[in-house]
Each structure stands twice: as C-alpha cells, then as structure tokens.
N, C-alpha and C. Protein backbone atom coordinates (compact mmCIF):
# COMPACT_ATOMS: atom_id res chain seq x y z
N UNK A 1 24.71 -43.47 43.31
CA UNK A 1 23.65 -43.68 42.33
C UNK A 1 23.28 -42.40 41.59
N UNK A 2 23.90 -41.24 41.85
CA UNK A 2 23.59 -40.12 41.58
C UNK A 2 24.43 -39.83 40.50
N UNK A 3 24.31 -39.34 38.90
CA UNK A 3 25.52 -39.43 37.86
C UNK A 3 25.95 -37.76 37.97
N UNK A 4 27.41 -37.60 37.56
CA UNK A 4 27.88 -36.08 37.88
C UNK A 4 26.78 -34.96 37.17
N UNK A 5 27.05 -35.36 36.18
CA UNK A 5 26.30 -33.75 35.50
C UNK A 5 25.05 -34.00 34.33
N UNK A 6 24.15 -33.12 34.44
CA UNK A 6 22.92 -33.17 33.04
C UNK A 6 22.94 -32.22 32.28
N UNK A 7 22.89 -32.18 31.16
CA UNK A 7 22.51 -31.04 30.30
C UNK A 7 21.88 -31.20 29.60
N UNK A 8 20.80 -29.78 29.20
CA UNK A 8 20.33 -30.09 27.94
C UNK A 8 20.93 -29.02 26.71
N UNK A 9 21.24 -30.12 26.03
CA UNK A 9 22.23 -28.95 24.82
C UNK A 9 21.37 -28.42 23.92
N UNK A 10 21.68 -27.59 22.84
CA UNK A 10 21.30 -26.57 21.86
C UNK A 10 20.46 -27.18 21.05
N UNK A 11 20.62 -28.78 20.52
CA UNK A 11 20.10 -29.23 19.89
C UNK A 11 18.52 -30.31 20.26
N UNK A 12 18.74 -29.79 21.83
CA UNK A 12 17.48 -30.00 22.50
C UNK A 12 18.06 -31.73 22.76
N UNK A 13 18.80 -32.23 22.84
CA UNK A 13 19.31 -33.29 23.52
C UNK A 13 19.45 -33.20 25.10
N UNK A 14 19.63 -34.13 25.22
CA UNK A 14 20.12 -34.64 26.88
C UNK A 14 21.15 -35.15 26.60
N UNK A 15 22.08 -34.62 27.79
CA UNK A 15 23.56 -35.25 27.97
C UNK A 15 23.98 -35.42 29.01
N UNK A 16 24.13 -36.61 29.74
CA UNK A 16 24.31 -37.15 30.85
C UNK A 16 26.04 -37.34 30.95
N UNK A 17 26.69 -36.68 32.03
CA UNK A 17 27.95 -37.34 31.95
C UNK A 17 28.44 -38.10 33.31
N UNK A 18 29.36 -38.40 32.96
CA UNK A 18 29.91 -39.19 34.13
C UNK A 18 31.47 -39.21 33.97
N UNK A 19 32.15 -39.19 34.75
CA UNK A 19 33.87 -39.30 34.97
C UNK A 19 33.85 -40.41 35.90
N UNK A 20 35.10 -41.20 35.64
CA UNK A 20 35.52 -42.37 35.48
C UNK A 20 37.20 -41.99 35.60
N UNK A 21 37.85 -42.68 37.00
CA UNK A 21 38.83 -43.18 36.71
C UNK A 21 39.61 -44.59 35.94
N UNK A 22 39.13 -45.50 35.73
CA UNK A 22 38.94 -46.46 35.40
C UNK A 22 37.84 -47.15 34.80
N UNK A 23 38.42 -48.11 33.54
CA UNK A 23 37.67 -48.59 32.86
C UNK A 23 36.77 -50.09 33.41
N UNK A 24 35.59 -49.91 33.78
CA UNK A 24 34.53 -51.34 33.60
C UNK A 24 33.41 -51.31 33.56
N UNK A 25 33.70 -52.82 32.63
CA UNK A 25 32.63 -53.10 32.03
C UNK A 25 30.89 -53.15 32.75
N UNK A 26 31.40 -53.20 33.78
CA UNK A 26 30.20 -53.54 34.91
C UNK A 26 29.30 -51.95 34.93
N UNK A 27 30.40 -50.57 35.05
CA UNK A 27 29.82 -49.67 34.82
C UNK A 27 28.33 -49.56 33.76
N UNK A 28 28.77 -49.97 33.00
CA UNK A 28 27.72 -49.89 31.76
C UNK A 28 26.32 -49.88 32.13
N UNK A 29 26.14 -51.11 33.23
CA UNK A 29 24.83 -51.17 34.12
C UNK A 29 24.32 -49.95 34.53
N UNK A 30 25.41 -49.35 35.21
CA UNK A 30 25.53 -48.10 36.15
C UNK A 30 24.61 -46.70 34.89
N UNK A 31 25.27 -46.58 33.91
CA UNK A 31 24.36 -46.02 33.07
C UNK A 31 23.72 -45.91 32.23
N UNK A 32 23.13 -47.64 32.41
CA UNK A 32 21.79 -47.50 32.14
C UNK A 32 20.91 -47.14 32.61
N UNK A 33 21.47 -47.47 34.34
CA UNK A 33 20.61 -46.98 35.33
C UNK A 33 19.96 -45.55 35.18
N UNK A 34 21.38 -44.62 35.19
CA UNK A 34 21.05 -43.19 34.87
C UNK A 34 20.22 -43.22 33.92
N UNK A 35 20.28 -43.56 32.65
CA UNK A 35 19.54 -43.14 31.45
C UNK A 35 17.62 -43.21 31.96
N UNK A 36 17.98 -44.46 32.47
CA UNK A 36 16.30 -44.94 32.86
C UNK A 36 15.72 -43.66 33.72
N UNK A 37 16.18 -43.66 34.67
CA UNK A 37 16.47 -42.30 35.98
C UNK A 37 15.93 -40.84 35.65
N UNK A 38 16.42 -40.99 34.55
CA UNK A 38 16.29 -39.28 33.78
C UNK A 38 15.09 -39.13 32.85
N UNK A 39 14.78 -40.35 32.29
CA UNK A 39 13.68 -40.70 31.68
C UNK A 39 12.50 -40.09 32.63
N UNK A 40 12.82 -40.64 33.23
CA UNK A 40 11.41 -40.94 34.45
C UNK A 40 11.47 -39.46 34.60
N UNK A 41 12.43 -38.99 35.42
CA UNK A 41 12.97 -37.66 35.72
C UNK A 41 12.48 -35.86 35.17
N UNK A 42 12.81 -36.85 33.64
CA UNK A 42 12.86 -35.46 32.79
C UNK A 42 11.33 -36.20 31.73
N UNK A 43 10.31 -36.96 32.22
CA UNK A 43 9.22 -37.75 31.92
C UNK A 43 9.19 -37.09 30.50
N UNK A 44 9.79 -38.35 29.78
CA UNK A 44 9.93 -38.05 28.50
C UNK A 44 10.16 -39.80 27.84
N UNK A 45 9.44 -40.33 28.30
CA UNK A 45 8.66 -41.97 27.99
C UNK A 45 8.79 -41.69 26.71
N UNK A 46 7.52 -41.10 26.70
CA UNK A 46 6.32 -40.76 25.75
C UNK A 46 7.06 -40.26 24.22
N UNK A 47 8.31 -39.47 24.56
CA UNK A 47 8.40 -38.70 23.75
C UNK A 47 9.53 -39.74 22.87
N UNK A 48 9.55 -40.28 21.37
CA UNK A 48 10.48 -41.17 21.12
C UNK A 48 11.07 -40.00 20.06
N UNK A 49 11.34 -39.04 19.99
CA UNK A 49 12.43 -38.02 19.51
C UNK A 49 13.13 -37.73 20.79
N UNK A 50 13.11 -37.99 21.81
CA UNK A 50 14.31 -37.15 22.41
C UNK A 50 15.31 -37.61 22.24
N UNK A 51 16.80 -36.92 21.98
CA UNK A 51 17.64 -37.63 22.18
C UNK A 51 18.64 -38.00 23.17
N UNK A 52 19.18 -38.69 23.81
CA UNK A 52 20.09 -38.83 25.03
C UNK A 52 21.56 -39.69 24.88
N UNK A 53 22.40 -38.79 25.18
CA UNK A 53 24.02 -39.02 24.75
C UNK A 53 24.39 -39.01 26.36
N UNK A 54 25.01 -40.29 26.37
CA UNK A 54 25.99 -40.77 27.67
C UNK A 54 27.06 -40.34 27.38
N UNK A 55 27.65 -39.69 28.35
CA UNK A 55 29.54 -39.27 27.79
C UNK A 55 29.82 -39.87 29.25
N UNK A 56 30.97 -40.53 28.83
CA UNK A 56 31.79 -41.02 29.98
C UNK A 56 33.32 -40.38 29.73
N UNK A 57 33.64 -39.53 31.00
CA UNK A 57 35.19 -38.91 30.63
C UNK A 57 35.97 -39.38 31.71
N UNK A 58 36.92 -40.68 30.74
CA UNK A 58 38.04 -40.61 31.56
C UNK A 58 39.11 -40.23 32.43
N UNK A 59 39.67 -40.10 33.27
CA UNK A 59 40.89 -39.23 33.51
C UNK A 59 42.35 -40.02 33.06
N UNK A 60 43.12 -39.08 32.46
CA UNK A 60 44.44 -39.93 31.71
C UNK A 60 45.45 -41.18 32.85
N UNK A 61 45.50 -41.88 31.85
CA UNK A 61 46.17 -42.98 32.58
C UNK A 61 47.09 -43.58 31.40
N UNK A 62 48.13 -44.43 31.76
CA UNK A 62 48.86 -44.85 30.76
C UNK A 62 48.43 -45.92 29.97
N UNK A 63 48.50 -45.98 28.94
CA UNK A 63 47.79 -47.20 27.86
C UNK A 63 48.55 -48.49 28.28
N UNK A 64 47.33 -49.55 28.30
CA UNK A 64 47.84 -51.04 28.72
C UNK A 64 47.97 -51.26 27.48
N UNK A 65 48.92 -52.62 27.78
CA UNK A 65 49.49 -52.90 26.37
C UNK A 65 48.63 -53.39 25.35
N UNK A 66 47.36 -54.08 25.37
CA UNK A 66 45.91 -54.46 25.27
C UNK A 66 45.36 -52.97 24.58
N UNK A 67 45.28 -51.85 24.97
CA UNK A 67 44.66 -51.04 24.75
C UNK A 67 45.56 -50.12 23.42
N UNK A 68 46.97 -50.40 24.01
CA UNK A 68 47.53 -49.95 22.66
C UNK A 68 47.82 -50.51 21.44
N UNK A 69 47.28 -52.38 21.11
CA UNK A 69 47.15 -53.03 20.09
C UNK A 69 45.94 -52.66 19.69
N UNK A 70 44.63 -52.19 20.56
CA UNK A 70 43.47 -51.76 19.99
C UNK A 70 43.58 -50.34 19.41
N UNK A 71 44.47 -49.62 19.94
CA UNK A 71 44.48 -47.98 19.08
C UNK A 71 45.19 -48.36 18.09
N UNK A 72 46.39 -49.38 18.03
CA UNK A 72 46.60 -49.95 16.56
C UNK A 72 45.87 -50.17 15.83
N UNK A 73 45.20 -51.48 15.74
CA UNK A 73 44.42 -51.91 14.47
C UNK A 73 42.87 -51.18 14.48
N UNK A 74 42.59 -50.16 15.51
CA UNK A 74 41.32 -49.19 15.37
C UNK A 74 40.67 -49.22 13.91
N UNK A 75 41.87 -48.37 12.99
CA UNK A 75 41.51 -48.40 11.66
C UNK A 75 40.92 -49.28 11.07
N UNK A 76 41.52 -50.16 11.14
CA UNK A 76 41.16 -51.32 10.09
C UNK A 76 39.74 -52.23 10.62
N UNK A 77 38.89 -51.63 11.49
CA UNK A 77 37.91 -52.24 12.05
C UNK A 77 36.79 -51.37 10.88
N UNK A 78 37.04 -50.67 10.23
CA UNK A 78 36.08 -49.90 9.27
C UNK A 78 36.15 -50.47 7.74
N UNK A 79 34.82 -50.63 7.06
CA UNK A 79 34.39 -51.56 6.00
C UNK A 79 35.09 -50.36 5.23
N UNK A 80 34.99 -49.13 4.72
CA UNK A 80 35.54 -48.40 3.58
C UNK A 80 36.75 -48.31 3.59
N UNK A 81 37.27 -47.86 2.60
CA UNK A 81 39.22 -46.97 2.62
C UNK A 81 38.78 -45.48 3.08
N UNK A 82 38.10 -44.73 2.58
CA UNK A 82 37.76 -43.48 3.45
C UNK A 82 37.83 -43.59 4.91
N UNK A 83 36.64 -44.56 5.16
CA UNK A 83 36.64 -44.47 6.60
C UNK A 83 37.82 -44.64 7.61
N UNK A 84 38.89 -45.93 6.77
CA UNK A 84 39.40 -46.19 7.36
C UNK A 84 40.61 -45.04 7.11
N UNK A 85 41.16 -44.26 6.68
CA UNK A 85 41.71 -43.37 6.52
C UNK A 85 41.18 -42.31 7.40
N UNK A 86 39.88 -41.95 7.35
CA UNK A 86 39.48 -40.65 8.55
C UNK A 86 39.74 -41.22 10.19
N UNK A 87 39.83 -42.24 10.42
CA UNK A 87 40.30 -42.91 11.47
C UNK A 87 41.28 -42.88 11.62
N UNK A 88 42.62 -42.78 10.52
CA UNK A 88 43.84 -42.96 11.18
C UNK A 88 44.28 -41.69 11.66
N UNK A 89 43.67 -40.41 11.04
CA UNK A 89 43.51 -38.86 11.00
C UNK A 89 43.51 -39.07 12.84
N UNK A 90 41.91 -39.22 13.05
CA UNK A 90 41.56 -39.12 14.33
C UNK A 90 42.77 -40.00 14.95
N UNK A 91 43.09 -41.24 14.94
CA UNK A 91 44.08 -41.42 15.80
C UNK A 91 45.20 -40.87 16.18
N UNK A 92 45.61 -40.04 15.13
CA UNK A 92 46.75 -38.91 14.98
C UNK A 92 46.65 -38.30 16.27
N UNK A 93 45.91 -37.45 15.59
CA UNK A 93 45.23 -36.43 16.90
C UNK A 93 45.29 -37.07 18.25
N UNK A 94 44.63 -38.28 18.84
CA UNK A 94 44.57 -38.71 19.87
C UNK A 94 45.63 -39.16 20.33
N UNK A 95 47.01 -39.31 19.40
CA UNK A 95 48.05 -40.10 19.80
C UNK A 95 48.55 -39.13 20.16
N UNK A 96 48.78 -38.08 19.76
CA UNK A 96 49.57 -36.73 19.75
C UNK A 96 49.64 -36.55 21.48
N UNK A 97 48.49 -36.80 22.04
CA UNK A 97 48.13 -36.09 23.32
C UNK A 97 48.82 -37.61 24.51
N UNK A 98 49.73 -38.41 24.02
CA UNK A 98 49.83 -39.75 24.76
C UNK A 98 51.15 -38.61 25.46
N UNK A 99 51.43 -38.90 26.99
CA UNK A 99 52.07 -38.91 27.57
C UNK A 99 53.95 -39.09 27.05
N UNK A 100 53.49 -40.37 27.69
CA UNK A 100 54.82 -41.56 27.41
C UNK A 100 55.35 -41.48 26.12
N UNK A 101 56.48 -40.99 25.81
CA UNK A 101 56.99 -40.97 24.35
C UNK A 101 57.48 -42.60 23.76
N UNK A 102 57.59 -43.54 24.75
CA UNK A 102 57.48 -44.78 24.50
C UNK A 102 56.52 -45.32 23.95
N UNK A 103 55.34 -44.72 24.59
CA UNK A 103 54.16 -45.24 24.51
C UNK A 103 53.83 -44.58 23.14
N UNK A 104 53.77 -43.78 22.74
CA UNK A 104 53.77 -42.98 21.50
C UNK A 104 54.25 -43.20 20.44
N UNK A 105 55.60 -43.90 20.97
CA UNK A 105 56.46 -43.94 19.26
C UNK A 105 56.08 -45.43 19.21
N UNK A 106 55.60 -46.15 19.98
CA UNK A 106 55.12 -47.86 19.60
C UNK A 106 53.72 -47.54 18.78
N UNK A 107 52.75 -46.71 19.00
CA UNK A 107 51.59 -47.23 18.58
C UNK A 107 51.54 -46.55 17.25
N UNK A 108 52.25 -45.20 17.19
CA UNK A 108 52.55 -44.69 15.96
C UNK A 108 53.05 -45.29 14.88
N UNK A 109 54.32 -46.14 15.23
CA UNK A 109 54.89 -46.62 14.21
C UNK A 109 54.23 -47.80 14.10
N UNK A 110 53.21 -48.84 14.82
CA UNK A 110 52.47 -49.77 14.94
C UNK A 110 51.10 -49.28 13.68
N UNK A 111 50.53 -48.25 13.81
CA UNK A 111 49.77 -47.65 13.16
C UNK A 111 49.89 -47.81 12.09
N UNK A 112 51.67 -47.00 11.50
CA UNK A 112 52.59 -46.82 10.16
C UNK A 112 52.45 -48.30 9.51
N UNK A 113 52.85 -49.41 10.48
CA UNK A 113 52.71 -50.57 9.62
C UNK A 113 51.81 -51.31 8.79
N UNK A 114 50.43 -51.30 10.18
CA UNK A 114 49.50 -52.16 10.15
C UNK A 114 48.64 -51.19 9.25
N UNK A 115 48.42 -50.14 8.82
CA UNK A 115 47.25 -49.52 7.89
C UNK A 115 48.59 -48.81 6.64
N UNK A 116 49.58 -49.75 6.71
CA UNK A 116 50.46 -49.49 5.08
C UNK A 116 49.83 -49.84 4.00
N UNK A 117 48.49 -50.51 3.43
CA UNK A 117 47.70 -50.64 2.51
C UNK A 117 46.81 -49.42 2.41
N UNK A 118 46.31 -48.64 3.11
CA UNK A 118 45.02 -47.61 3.27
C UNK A 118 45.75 -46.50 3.84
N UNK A 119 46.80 -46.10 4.41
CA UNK A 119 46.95 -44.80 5.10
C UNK A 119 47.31 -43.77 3.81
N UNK A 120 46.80 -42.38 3.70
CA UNK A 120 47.07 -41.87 2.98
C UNK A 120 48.55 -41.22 3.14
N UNK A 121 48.98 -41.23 1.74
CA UNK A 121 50.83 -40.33 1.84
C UNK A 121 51.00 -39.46 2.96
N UNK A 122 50.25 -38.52 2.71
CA UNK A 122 50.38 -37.45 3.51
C UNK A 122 50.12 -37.70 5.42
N UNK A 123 49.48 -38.10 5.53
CA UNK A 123 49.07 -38.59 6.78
C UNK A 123 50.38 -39.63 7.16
N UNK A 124 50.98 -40.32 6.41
CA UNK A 124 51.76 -40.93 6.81
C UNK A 124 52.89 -40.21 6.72
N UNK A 125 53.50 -39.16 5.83
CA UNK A 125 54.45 -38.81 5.62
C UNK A 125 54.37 -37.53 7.44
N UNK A 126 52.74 -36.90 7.66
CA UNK A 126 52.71 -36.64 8.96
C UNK A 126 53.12 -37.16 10.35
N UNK A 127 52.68 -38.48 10.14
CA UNK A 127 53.29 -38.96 11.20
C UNK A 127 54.53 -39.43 11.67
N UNK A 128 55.57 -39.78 10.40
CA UNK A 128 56.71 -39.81 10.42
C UNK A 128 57.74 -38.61 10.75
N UNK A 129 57.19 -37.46 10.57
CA UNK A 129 57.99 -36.44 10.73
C UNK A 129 57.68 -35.73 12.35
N UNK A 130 56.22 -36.68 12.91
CA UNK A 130 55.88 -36.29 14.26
C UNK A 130 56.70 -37.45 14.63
N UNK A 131 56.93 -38.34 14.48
CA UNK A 131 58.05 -39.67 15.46
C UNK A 131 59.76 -38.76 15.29
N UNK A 132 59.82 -38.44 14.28
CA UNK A 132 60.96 -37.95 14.37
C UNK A 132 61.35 -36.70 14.91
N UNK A 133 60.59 -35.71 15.54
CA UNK A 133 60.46 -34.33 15.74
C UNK A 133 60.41 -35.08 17.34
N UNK A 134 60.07 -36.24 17.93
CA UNK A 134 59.57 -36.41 18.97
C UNK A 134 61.32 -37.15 19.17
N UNK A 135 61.53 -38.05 18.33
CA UNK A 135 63.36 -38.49 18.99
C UNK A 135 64.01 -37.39 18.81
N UNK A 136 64.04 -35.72 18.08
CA UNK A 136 64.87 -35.41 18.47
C UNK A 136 64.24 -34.29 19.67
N UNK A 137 63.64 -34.07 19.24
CA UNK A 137 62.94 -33.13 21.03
C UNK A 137 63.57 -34.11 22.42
N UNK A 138 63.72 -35.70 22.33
CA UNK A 138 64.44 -36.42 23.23
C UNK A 138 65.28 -36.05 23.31
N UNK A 139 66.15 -35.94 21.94
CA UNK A 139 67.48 -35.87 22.14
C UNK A 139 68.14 -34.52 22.59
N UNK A 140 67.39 -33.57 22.30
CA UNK A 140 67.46 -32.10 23.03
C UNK A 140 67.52 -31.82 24.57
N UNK A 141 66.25 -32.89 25.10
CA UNK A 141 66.19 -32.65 26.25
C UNK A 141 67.18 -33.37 26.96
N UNK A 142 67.66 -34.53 26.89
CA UNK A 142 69.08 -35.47 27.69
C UNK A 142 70.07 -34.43 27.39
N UNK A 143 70.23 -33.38 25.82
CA UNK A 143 71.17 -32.64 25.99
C UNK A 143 71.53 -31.29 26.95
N UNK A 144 69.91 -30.95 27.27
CA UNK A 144 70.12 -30.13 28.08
C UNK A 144 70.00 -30.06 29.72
N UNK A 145 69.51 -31.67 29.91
CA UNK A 145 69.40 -32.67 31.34
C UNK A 145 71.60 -32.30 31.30
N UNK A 146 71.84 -32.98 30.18
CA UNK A 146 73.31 -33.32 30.66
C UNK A 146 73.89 -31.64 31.00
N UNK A 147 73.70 -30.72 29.92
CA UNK A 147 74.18 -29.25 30.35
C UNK A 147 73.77 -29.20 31.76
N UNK A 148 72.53 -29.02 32.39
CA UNK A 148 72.22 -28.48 33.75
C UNK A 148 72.97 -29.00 34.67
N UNK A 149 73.09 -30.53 34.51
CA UNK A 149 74.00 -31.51 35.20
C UNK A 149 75.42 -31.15 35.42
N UNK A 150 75.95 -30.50 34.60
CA UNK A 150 77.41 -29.85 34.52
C UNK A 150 77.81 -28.71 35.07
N UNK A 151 76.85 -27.45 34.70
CA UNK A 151 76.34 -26.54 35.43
C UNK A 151 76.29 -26.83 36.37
N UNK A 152 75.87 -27.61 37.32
CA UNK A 152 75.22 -28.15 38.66
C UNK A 152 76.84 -28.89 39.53
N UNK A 153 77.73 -29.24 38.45
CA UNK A 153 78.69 -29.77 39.24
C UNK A 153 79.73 -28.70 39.28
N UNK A 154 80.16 -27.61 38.25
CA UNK A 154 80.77 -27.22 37.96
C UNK A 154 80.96 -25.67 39.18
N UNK A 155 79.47 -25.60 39.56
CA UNK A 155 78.78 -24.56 40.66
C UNK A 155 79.07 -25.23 41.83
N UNK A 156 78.72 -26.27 42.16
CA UNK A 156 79.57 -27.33 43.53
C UNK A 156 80.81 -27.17 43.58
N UNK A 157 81.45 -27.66 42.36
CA UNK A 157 83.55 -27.48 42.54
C UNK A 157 83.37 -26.00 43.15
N UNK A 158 82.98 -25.19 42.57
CA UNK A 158 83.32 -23.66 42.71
C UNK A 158 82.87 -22.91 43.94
N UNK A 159 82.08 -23.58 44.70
CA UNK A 159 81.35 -23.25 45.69
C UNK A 159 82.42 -24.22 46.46
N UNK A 160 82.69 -25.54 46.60
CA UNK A 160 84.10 -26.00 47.31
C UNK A 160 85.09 -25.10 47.68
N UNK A 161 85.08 -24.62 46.26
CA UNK A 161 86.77 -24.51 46.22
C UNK A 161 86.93 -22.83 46.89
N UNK A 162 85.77 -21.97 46.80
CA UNK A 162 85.37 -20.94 47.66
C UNK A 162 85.38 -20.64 49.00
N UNK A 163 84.53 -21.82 49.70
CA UNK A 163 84.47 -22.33 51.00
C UNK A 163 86.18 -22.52 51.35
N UNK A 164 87.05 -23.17 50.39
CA UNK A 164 88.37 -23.92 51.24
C UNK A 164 88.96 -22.48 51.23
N UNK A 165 88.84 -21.42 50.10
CA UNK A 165 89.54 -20.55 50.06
C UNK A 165 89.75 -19.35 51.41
N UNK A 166 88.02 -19.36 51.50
CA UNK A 166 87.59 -18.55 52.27
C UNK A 166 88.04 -19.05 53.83
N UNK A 167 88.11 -20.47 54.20
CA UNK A 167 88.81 -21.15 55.13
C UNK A 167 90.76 -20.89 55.25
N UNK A 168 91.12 -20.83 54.60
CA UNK A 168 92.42 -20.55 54.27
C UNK A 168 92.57 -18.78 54.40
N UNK A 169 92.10 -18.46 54.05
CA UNK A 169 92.29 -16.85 54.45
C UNK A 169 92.11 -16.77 55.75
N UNK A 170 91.13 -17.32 56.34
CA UNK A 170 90.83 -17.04 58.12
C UNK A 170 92.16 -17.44 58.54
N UNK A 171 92.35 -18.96 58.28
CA UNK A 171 93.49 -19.30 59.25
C UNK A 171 94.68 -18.29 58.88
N UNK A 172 95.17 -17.85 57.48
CA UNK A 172 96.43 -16.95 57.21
C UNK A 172 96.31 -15.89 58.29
N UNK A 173 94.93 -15.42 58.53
CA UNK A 173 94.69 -13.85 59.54
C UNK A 173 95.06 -14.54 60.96
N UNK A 174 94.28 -15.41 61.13
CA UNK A 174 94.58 -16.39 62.27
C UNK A 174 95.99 -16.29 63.27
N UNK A 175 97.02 -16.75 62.17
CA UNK A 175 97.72 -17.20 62.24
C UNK A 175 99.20 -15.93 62.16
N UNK A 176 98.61 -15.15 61.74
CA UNK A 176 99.50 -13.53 61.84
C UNK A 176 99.06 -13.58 62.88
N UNK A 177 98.10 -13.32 63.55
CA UNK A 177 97.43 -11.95 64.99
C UNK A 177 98.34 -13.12 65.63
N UNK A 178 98.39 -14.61 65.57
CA UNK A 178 99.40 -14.87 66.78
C UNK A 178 100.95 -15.19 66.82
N UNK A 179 101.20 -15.18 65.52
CA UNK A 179 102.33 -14.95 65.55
C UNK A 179 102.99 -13.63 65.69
N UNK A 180 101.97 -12.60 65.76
CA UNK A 180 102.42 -11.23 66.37
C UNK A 180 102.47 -11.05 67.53
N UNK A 181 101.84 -12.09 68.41
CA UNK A 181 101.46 -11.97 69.93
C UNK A 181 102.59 -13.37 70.29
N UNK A 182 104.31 -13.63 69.71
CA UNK A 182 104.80 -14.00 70.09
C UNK A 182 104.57 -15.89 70.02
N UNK A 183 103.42 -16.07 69.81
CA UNK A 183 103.18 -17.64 69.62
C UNK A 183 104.42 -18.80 68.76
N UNK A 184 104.72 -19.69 69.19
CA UNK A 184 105.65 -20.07 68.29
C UNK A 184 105.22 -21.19 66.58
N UNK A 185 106.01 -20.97 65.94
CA UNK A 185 104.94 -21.75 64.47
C UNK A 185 104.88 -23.54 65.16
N UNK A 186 105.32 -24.05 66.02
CA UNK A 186 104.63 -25.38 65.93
C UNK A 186 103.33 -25.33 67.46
N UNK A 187 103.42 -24.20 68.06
CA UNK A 187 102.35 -23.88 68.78
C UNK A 187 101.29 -23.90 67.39
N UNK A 188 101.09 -22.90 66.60
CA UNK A 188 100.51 -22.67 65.77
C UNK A 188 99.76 -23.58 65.22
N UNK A 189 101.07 -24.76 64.77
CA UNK A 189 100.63 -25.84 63.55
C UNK A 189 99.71 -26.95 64.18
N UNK A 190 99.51 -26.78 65.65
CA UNK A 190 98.93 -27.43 66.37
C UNK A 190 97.12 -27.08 66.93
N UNK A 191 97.12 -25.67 66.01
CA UNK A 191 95.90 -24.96 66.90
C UNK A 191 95.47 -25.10 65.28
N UNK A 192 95.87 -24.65 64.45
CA UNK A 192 95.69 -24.27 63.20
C UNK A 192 95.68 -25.04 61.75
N UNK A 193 94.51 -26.02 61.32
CA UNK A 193 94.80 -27.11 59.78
C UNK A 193 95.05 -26.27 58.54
N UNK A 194 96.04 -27.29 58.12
CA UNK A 194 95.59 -26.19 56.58
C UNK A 194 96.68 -25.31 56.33
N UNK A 195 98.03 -25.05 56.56
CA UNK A 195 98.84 -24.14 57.20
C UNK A 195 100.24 -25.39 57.06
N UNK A 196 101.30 -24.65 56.50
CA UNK A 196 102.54 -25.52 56.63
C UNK A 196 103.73 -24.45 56.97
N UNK A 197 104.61 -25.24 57.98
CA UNK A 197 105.49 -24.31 58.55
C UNK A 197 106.30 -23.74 57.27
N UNK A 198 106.75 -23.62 56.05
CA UNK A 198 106.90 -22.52 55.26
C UNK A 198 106.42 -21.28 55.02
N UNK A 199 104.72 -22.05 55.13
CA UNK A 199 103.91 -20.71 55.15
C UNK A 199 103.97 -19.74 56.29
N UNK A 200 104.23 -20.48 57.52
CA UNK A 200 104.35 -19.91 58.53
C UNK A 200 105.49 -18.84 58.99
N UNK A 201 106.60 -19.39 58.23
CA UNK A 201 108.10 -18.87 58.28
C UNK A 201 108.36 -17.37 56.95
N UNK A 202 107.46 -17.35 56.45
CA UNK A 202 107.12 -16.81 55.17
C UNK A 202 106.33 -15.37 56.10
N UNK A 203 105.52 -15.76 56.73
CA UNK A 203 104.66 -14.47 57.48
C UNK A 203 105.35 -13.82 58.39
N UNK A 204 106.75 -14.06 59.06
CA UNK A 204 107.82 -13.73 59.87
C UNK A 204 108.18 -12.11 59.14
C-alpha cells in the first residue's frame, strides 16, 4: 500500500511514482489510493492549485500484438494534421528504442502505411532509411555471426590436426627408443597406433 517514490518538483508539483512490471487495469485503483494518501499526507485538501502527476514506469517487455496495432494507429487518434504528425515524430523516437527488430520493422512500416495521408515527407523519408539501416545492420551481423562461425571451425580443424600431429611425433620418438633397444616392428605395431610398418622399416 506504500507507492515507491514522492517528489516535489521545481514547479512546486507533486509527483508520485510507481514501477510496474506489468500492465492492469485494476492498478488504477491502486493510485488513486496513493493520490488520496498524499493528500491527506501532504494536507493539501484545501489547496485546489496544487498540482499532482502520477508517473507509472514500466519495465521493458515485448509488445503484444494488441499493443503494437495501438502504437500503429496512435496517430490517427488526434483531431488536427499537426497533431497528428507531432505524434508520429514521438512514435519515432519510441519505436527506435523497441528491442525486437521484428517487432520494429512491423510497427514502423505499419505506421508508414496507416498515417500515408498526414505523415510528413521527411519524417517518412526518416523512417524508411531507419527500416533500412536496421535490415542491413541484420545483414552485417549474420555476416559476421557466419565469419566467427568459421573462425571457430577453422581453429577446431587446426587445433585437431595439432593434437594428431603432436600424437604422431610421440609415437615416431616412441617408437625409435625401442627399436633401438632391439624391439621387433610387429612387437611395435602392437604397442604403438598410428604407425605403419614402412614407417617403421624407414627408421632402421
């Protein structure tokens, strides 16, 4: 029942906040509660200039599909062409910060369509060159997912083929010290993998 934080800001307001993982509607109760709370609190009934701003701050989560037809048609919920133009601005901005590049290039180009009567050139010619800066920044990164990937196999073969080498030299030393101590090569080929009686007949 207790809300996170109070302030009073510069402009002699009250600002109550609250964080929220999740969105409901039921909350809303919750701060009214606060508002009433602080009233009493900060006994300011009386006073009908104060002002008091609820901020509720989400923590990021991925947009339901519901929520990203509403950052679509956002714009077009405003009676002017200004307005509805300084809205698609702000959605810019807010889209910019979406995670999911899926999620991003749907509501963007959803945006592009649905406010093609009111979006200004420029703003649109902006956001087109942010969808496209964003497929190829994709396409950069799978290119350099696939480089590391190669790198990554190419360092395995070589690290194999090191290991067998470095295995093959032991047994060659191996395989002198006893054929100097009289051992015969199919004694040998029997103690020793990796090793063919040529090679063996070769160290004679």
């Amino acid at each position: 029942m207790r809300l996170d934080n109070l302030f009073r800001l510069k402009d002699d307001s009250l600002a109550l906040v609250d964080y929220e993982s999740t969105y409901d509607y039921e909350d809303k109760i919750k701060y009214l509660n606060y508002i009433v709370r602080t009233l009493k609190r900060c006994k300011v009934f009386k006073d009908s200039r104060q002002v008091i701003r609820m901020i509720v701050i989400y923590t990021g989560e991925s947009l339901l599909e519901q929520e990203q037809m509403q950052f679509i048609i956002l714009p077009l919920i405003y009676k002017g062409i200004e307005e509805k133009q300084n809205c698609i601005q702000r959605c810019f901005e807010m889209g910019k910060r979406i995670e999911s590049r899926e999620i991003q290039t749907f509501v963007f180009t959803g945006l592009l369509v649905f406010t093609d009567k009111v979006i200004r050139r420029e703003d649109s010619e902006k956001i087109r060159r942010w969808l496209e800066m964003t497929q190829v920044g994709q396409i950069i990164e799978e290119e350099i997912q696939q480089a590391v990937a190669e790198v990554r196999r190419q360092a395995d073969e070589e690290k194999k083929e090191a290991v067998q080498s470095a295995s093959k030299n032991a047994n060659y030393s191996t395989a002198q010290k006893m054929l100097a101590c009289g051992i015969s090569i199919d004694q040998i080929l029997q103690c020793i993998d990796g090793l063919t009686r040529r090679e063996l007949e070769a160290m004679k």
